[in-house]
Protein backbone atom coordinates (compact mmCIF):
# COMPACT_ATOMS: atom_id res chain seq x y z
CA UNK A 1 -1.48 1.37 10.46
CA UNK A 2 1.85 3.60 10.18
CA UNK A 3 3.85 0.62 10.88
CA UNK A 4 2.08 -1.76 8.15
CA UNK A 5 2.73 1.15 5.80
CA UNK A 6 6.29 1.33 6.70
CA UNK A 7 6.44 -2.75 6.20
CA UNK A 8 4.86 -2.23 2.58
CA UNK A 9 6.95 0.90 1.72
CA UNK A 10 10.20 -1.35 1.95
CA UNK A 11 8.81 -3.67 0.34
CA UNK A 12 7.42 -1.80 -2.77
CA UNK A 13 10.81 0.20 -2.94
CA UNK A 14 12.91 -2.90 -2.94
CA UNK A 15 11.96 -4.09 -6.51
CA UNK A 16 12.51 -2.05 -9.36
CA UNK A 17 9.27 -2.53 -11.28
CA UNK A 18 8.64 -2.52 -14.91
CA UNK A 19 8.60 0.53 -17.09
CA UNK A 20 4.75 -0.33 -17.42
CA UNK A 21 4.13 0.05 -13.62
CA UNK A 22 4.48 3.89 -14.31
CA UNK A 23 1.71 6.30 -14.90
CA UNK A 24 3.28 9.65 -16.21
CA UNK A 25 6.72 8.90 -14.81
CA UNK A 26 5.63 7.92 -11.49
CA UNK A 27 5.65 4.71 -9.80
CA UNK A 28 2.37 3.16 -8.65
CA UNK A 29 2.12 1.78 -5.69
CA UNK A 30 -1.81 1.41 -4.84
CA UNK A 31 -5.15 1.93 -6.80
CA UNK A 32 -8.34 2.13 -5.12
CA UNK A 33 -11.85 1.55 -6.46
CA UNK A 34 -11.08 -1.55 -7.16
CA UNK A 35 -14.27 -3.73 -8.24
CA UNK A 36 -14.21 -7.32 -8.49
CA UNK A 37 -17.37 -8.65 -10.70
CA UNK A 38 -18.04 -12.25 -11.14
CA UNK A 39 -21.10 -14.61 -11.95
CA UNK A 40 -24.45 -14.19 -9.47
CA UNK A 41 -24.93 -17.94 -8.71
CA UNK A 42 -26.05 -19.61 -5.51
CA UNK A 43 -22.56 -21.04 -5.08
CA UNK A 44 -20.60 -18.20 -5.32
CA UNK A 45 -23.49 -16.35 -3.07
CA UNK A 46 -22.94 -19.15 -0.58
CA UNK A 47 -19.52 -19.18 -0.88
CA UNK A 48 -18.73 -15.38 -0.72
CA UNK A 49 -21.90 -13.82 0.87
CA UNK A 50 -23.53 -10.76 -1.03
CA UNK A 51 -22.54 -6.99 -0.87
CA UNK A 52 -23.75 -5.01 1.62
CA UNK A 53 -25.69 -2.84 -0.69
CA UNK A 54 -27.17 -5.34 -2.82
């Protein structure tokens, strides 16, 4: 894990983002929480199993 961080590090440090990647003055480099929502058909079911807690 420490050296996947270190691979991402160098590679989030060696652009310099946009002024909008900034919350308060401070780069962002990660957000979690994230939830992805999209239609409840069979296909996508099928296609991308259900959550756990569903």
């Amino acid at each position: 894990m420490a050296a996947l961080f270190e691979q991402l590090a160098r590679a989030w440090l060696a652009v310099k983002p946009p002024a909008s990647a900034r919350f308060r003055g401070l780069r962002i480099f990660a957000a979690d929480g994230v939830v992805w929502s999209m239609p409840d058909t069979a296909e996508n079911r099928e296609a991308f199993s259900g959550g756990r807690n569903q």
